[in-house]
Every structure is written in C-alpha cells, then in structure tokens.
Protein backbone atom coordinates (compact mmCIF):
# COMPACT_ATOMS: atom_id res chain seq x y z
CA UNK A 1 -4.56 -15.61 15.09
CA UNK A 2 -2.20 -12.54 14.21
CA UNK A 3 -5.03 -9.98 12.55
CA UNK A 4 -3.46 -6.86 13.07
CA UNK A 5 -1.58 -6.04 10.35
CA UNK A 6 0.53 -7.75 7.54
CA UNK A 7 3.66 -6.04 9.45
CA UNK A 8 3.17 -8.24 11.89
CA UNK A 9 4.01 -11.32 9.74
CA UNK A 10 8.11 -12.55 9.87
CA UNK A 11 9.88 -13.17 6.44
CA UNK A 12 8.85 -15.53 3.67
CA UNK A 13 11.37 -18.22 3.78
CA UNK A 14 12.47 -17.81 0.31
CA UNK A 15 13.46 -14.37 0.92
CA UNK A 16 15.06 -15.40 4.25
CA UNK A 17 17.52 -17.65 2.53
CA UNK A 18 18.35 -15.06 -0.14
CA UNK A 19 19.79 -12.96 2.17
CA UNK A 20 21.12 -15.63 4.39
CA UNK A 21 22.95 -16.49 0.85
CA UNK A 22 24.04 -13.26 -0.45
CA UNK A 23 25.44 -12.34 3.69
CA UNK A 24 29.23 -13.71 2.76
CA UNK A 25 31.69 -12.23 -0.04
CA UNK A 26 31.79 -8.44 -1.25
CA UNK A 27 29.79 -6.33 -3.13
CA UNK A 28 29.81 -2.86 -4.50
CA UNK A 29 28.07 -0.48 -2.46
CA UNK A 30 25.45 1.75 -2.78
CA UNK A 31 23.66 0.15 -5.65
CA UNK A 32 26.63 -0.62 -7.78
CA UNK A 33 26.67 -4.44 -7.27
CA UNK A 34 25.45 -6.87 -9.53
CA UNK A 35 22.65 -8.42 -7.88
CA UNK A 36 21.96 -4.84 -7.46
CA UNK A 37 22.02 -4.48 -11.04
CA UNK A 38 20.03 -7.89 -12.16
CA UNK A 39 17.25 -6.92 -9.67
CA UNK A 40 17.20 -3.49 -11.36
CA UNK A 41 16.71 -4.95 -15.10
CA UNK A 42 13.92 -7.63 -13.17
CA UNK A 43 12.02 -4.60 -12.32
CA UNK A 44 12.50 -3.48 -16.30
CA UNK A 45 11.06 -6.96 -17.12
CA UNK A 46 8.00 -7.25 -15.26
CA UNK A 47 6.72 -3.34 -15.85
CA UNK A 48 7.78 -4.34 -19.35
CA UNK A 49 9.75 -1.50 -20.24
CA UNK A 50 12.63 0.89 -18.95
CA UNK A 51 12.35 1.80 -14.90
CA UNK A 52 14.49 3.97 -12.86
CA UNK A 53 14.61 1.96 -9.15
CA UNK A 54 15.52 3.20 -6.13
CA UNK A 55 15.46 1.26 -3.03
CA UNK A 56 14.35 2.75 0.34
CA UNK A 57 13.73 1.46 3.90
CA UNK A 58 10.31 2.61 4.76
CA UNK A 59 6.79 3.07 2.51
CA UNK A 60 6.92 6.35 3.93
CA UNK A 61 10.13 7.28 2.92
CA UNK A 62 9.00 6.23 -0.57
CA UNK A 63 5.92 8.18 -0.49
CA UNK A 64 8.16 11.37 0.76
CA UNK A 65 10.38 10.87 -1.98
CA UNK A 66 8.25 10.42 -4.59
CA UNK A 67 6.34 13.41 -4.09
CA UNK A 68 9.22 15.29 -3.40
CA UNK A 69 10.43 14.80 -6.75
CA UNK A 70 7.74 17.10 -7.95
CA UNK A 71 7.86 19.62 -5.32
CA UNK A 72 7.52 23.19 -6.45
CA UNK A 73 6.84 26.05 -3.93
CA UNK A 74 3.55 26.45 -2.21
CA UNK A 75 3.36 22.92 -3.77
CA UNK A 76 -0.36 20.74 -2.86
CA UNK A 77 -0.49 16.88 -3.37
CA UNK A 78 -4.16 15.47 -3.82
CA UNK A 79 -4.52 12.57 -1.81
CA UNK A 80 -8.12 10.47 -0.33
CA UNK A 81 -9.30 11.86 2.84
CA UNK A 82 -8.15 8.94 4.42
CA UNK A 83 -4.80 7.96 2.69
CA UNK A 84 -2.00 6.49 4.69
CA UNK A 85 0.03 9.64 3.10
CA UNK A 86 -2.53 12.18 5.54
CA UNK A 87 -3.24 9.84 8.44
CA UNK A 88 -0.73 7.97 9.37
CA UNK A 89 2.95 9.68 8.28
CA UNK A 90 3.08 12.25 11.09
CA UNK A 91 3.46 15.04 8.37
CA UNK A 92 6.62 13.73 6.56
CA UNK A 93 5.78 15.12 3.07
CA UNK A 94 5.24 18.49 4.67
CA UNK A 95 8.60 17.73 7.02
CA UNK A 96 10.55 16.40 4.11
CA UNK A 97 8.87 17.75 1.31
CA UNK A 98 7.73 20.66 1.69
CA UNK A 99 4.68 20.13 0.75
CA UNK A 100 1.25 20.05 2.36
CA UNK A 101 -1.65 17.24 1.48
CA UNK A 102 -5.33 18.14 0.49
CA UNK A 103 -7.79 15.45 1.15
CA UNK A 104 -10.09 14.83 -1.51
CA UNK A 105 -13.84 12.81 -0.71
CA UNK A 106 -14.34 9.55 -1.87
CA UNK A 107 -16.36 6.40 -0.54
CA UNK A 108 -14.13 3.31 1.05
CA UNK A 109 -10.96 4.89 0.54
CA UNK A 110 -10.90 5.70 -3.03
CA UNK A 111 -11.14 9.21 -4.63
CA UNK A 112 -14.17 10.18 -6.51
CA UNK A 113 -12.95 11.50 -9.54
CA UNK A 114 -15.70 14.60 -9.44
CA UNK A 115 -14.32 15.83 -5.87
CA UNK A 116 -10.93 15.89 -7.45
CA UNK A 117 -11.62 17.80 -10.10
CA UNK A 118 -13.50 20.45 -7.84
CA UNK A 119 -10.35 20.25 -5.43
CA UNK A 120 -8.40 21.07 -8.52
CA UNK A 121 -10.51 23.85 -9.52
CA UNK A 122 -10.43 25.93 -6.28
CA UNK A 123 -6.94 26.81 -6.80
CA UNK A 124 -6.09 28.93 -9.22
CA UNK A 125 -2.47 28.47 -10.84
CA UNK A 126 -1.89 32.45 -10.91
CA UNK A 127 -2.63 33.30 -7.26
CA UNK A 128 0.83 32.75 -5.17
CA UNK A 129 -1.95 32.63 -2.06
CA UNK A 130 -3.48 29.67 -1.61
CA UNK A 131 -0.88 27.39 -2.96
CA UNK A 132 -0.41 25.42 -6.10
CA UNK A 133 -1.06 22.00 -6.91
CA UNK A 134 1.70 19.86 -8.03
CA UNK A 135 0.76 15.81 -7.91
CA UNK A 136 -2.56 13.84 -7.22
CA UNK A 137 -1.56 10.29 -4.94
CA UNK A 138 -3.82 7.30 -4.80
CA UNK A 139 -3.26 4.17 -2.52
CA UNK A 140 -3.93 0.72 -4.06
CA UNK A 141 -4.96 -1.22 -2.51
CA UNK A 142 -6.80 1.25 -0.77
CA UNK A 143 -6.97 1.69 3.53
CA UNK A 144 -9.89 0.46 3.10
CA UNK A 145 -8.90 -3.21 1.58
CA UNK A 146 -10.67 -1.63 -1.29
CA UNK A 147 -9.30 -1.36 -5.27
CA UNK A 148 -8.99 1.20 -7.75
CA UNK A 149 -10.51 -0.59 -11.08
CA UNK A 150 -8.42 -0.02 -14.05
CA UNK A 151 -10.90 2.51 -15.16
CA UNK A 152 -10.81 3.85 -12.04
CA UNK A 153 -7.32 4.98 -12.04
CA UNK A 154 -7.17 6.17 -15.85
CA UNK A 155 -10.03 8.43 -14.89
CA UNK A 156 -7.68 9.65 -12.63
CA UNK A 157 -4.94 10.42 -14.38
CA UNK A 158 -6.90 12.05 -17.05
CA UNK A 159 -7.88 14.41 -14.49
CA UNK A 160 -4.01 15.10 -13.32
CA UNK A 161 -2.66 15.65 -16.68
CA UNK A 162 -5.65 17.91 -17.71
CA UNK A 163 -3.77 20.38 -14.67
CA UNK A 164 -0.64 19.13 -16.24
CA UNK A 165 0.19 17.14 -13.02
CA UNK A 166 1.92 13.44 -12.15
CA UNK A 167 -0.16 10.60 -10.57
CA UNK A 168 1.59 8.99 -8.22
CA UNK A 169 0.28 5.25 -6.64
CA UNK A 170 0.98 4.45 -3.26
CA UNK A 171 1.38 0.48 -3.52
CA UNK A 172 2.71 -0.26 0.04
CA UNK A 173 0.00 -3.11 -0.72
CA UNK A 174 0.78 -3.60 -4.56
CA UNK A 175 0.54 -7.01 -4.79
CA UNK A 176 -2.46 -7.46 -3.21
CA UNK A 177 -4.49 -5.42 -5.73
CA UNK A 178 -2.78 -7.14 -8.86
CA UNK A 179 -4.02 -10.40 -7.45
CA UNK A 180 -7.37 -8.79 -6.91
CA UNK A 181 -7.54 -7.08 -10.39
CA UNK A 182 -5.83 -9.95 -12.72
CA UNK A 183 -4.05 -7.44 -14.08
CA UNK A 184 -0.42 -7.31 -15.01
CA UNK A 185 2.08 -4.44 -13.49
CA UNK A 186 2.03 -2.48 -16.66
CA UNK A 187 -1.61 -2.65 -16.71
CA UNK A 188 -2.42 -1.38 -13.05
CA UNK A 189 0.17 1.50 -13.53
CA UNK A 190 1.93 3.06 -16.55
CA UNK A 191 -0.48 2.05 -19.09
CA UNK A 192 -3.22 3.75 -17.11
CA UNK A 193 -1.41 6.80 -16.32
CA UNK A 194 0.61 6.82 -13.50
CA UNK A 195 4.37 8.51 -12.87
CA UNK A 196 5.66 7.46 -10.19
CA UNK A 197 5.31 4.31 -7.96
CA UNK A 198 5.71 3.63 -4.31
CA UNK A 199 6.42 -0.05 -4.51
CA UNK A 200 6.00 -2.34 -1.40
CA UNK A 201 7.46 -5.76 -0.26
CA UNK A 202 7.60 -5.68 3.47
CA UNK A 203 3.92 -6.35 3.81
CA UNK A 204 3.94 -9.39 1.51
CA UNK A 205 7.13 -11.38 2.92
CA UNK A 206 10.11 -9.04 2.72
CA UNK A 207 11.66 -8.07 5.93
CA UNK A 208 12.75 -4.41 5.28
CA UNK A 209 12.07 -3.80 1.13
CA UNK A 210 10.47 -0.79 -0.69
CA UNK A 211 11.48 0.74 -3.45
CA UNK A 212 10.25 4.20 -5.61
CA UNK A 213 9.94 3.31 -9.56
CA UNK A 214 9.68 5.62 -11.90
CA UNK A 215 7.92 5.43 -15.04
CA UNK A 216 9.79 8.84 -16.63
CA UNK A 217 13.74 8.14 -16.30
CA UNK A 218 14.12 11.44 -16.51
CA UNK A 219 13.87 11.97 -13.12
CA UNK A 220 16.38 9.82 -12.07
CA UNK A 221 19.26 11.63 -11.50
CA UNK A 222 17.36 14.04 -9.29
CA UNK A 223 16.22 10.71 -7.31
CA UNK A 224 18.80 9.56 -6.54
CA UNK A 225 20.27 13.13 -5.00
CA UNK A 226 16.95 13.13 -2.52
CA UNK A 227 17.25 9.85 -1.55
CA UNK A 228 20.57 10.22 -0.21
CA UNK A 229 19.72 14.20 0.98
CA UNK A 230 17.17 11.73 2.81
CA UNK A 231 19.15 9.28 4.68
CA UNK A 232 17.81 6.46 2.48
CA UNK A 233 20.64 5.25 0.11
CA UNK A 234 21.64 2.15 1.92
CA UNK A 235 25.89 0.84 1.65
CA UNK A 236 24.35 -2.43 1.62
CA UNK A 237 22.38 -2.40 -0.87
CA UNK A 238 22.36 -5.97 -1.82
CA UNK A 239 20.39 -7.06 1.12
CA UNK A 240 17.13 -4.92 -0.32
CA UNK A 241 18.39 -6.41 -3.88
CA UNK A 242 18.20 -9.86 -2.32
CA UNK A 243 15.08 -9.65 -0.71
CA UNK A 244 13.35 -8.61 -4.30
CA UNK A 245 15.59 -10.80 -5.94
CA UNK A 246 13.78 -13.68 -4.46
CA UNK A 247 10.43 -11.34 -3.86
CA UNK A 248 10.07 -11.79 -7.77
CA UNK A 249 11.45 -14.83 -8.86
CA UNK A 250 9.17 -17.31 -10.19
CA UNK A 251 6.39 -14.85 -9.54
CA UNK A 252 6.36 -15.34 -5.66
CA UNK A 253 5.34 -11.79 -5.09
CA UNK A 254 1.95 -12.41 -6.28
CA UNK A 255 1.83 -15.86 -5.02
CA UNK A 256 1.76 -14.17 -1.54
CA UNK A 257 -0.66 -11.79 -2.24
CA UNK A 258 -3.06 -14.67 -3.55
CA UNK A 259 -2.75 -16.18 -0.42
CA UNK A 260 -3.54 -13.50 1.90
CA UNK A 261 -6.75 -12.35 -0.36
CA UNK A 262 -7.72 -15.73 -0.20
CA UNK A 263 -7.28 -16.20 4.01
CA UNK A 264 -9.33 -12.88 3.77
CA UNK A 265 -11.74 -14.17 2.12
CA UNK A 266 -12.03 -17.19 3.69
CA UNK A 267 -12.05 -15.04 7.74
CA UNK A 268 -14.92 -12.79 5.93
CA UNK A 269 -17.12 -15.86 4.97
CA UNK A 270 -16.46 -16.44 8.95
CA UNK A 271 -17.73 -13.39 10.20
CA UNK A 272 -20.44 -13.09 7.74
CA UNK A 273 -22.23 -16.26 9.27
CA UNK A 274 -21.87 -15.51 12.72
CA UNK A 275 -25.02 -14.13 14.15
CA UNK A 276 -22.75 -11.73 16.42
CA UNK A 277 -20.43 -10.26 13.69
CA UNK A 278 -21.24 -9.10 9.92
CA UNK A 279 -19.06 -7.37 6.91
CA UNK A 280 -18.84 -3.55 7.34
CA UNK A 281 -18.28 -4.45 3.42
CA UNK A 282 -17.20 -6.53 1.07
CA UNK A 283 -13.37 -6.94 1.02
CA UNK A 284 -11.34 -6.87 -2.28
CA UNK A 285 -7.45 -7.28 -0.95
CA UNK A 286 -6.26 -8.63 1.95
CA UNK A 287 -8.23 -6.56 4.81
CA UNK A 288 -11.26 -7.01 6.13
CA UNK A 289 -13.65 -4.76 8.41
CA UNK A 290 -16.43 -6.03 9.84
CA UNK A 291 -19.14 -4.52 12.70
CA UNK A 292 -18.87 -7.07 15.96
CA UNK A 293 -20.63 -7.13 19.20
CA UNK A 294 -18.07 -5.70 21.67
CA UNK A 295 -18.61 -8.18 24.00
CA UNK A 296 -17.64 -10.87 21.48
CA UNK A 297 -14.70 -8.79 19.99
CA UNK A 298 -13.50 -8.87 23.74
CA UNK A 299 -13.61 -12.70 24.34
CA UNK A 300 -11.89 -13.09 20.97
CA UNK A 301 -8.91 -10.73 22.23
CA UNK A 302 -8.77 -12.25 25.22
CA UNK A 303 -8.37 -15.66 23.59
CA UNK A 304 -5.31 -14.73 21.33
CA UNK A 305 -7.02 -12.63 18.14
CA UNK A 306 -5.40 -10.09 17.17
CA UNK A 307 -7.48 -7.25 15.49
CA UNK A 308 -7.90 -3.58 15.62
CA UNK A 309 -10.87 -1.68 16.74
CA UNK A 310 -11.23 1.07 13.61
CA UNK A 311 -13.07 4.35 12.84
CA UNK A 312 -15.59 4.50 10.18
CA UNK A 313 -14.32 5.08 7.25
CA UNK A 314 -16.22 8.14 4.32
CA UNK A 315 -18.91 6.43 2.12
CA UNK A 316 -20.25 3.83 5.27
CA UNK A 317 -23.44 4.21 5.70
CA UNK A 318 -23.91 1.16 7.51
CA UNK A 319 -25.37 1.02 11.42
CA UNK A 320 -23.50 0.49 14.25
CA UNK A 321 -25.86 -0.28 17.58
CA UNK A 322 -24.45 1.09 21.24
CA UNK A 323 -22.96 -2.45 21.62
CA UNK A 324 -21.05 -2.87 18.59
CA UNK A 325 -17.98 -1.75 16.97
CA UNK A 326 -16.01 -1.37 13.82
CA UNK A 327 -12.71 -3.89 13.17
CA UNK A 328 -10.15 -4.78 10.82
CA UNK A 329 -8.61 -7.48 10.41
CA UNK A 330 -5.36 -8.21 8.07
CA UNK A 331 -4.50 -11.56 6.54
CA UNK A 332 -0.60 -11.91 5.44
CA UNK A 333 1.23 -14.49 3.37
CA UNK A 334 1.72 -16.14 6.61
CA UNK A 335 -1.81 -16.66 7.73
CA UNK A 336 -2.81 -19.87 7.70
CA UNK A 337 -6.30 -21.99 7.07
CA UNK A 338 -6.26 -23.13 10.42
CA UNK A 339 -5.62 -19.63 11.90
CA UNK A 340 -9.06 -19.03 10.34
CA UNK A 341 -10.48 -22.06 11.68
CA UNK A 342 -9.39 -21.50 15.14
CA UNK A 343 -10.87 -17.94 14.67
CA UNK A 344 -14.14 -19.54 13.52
CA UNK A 345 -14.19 -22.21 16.16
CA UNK A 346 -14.29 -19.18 18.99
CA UNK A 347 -16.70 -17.27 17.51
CA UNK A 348 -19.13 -19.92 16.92
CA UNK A 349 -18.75 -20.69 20.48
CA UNK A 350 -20.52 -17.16 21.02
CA UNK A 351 -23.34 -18.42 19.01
CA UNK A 352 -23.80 -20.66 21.37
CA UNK A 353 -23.68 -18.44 24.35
C-alpha cells in the first residue's frame, strides 16, 4: 500500500529489459549513438514535428535548464504559488540560473490567468529595479493532481507572448495529464503555446529518465552548452535513450499513466464512502488528497499505508475539524487493484469501530 509518491515505484519491466539489453557492446558517447539518435527522431514523431532533446538526470535539473535558457539579468520566472519549481527545488533556478521565481495565485495549483497578468503588470520593462520578467512556468499535471484544460494553457500563453515571453510546462507528471485530457502531445503543448518542455519518465516507470524538449530548435546549440556547464550531459547516454526507447514504444508511456489515474480513481471512490475520510477534491491525474480523521490516518500507517500528511493547498475552502487532517496519496503504474482493496478493507474496519 505504497501511497507516497510515484518515486517510490521500481522500474516498469519493459524498460528494465531495455537497458538490461542495450548494457553489452559499444556505443558513442554523449548522445552520438544510434539508439541515441532513433529515440531522438521518436520524440520528433510523437510531438509531430521537429524537437531539439536533451536528456537530463533529475526534473529539477530540467526545470533549471529550461529556464535558464531564457535567462537575462534581473531575470523573473512566473510560476503558481505552489509549483514544485518554488517549493520544493531548494532555490536551484536562482542557484543555477540566476534567476528568482514570483508566485502567481491560483486555486488547486493552477494559475489564474488574471493574477498573472497583474504579476506581469507590476514590473515595468524600463526600470533596472525591480527586475524583469523573462518566462511564465506551469506544472501539468499540477501539485495538486489537478489539470490545465487546453484552454487553460492557451490562455496562458497568450498572456506570455503579449510581454513577449516563453511558456515553459513543467511535465515531471506529463503523462498523467495526457491520459486525463485525451489529448495528443502536440495538442497539450506546442499547439497551445508552449516553448519549452520539462519532460518526465521516472515517475511513470523509468528508473532515472527526463529530458528538456524544445519546441524552437533554435535554442539548441545554447542547450546543449548549459547542460554540460551543468553536470548533466551523461557519457552513457544510451541508458536514458533505452529507458525512453521502451518508455514510448507501442505507446506504453500513456498506458502507465492510464493505470495510475485509474488506481486513483478507484482509492478516491474508497475514501469517499468511508464515513471517517472524504475528498479534499476531486482528483484529475494520479494524486489524490483527501481530509481523514487522524486517528484513522494513524491505524492505516501503522498497518503498512503509505501516505503523506499535506498542507492546504490556495483555492480550498473546505473544513478541516481539530481531529482531522489533510493527505495525499499517489497511485503509480505499479499500484495494483488489490493494493486498493487492502486499503479499503482497513478502513472499512474503522467504520466498524
């Protein structure tokens, strides 16, 4: 009953045998080889056009270095109040990038597209003072297991290029929101706006895979100097290629992600029947939050769940009585139906009590 987080989960098996496969022979280095190569033109073929890809260890690292490609000084990146970019990267865009984040309001982790636009307005692009703004970031699926409609994201970007600026989409949990959307890569990203791509795997089956697409080749050669001014070119590249070789054959990537929305929807039909837990809200991805009785949250721990107690998030408006608390809970590609059931079995058990 592994809730905590999708990075808890081991390696799809697929994956594991790709790189079990591709571990004897030689290969070029540093992105020269030709799985290396093929992966790069299957990344061409499912954004359905040309992509510059760059593989990097960490979602951070690909957040840093997106941004980064942007970077002017005094430079200000628009991101949700509660991004992973602002709350949980210890600083690395303003370590490694040189550039500080401004949170922008928005309900359930998604930017409201009138707060950004006043966020925008308050700096003005003559005054070397307060800074200037050079990218707006949103996460999608959201921290909040939420998702950015299509709409939702061109409104966005109509906003950023109005101040002549890039949109850049954290998808550390990519998949997850195409599954959630029925929409196609091309749809959820370029076609609606967006630059630059933080593009995730290790949360959906990969053991170590990310990778930074962008959208305007241009920007390319600069990459691919601040990924390596980084520490993030790899020698063996082949064993990211592998991992996304198999990642998006046959469309496994968003057979994952299917799964996982569907165990979370299945554990948030569980704690929306149980007289001692409720949804916080209604989950769209692969995490759910839901308001428990701490008492019950306790025995659950104790008998092997494995959630997080979490802080409420902008936009809930819900209540929360002295013996309650907030949780999330995170379904992976290796959740299973019975992991559910066992879940369900406990907590009806405090029904009875």
């Amino acid at each position: 009953m592994f809730f905590a987080s999708d990075n808890w989960a081991g390696v799809h098996p697929a994956i594991a045998d790709a790189l079990s496969a591709n571990s004897n022979g030689f290969s070029a280095a540093y992105g020269n080889g030709e799985l290396d190569k093929a992966v790069a033109e299957r990344f061409n073929e499912i954004f359905e056009r040309e992509v510059a890809v760059f593989f990097v260890a960490t979602g951070t690292a690909a957040n840093v270095l997106s941004l980064a490609a942007y970077n002017r000084p005094g430079g200000i990146v628009f991101c949700h109040r509660e991004a992973h970019a602002i709350e949980d990267e210890c600083g690395a865009l303003e370590y490694l990038g040189s550039a500080r984040l401004q949170p922008v309001d928005g309900n359930l982790g998604r930017i409201d597209p009138g707060n950004l636009e006043r966020a925008l307005r308050r700096y003005e692009p003559e005054s070397v003072h307060a800074g200037r703004p050079m990218a707006v970031t949103v996460t999608q699926s959201t921290e909040a297991g939420t998702v950015y409609a299509l709409d939702d994201i061109q409104a966005i970007s109509a906003l950023a290029k109005a101040h002549r600026l890039p949109l850049h989409m954290d998808g550390a949990r990519l998949a997850n929101a195409l599954a959630a959307l029925g929409a196609t890569p091309a749809e959820m990203t370029w076609r609606r706006g967006v630059d630059i791509l933080s593009f995730g795997g290790t949360k959906n089956g990969c053991w170590c895979a990310e990778a930074i697409v962008l959208f305007d080749t241009g920007l390319a050669r600069e990459m691919a100097f601040l990924r390596k001014r980084a520490g993030q070119l790899f020698s063996k590249s082949r064993f990211v290629a592998a991992q996304f070789d198999a990642y998006l054959k046959d469309g496994l990537w968003l057979e994952t992600a299917n799964h996982s929305n569907a165990m979370a929807a299945r554990l948030a039909e569980v704690l929306e029947q149980s007289p001692v837990s409720r949804l916080a809200w209604r989950p769209q991805s692969n995490e759910v939050f839901a308001i428990i009785r701490t008492g019950a949250a306790g025995k659950l721990k104790a008998a092997g769940a494995a959630f997080y107690d979490w802080q409420k998030p902008q936009g809930f408006d819900g209540n929360i009585a002295e013996d309650e608390a907030l949780y999330r809970f995170v379904t992976s590609f290796a959740t299973k139906p019975q992991d559910v059931a066992q879940f369900a079995a406990i907590l009806g058990s405090e029904r009875a009590a």
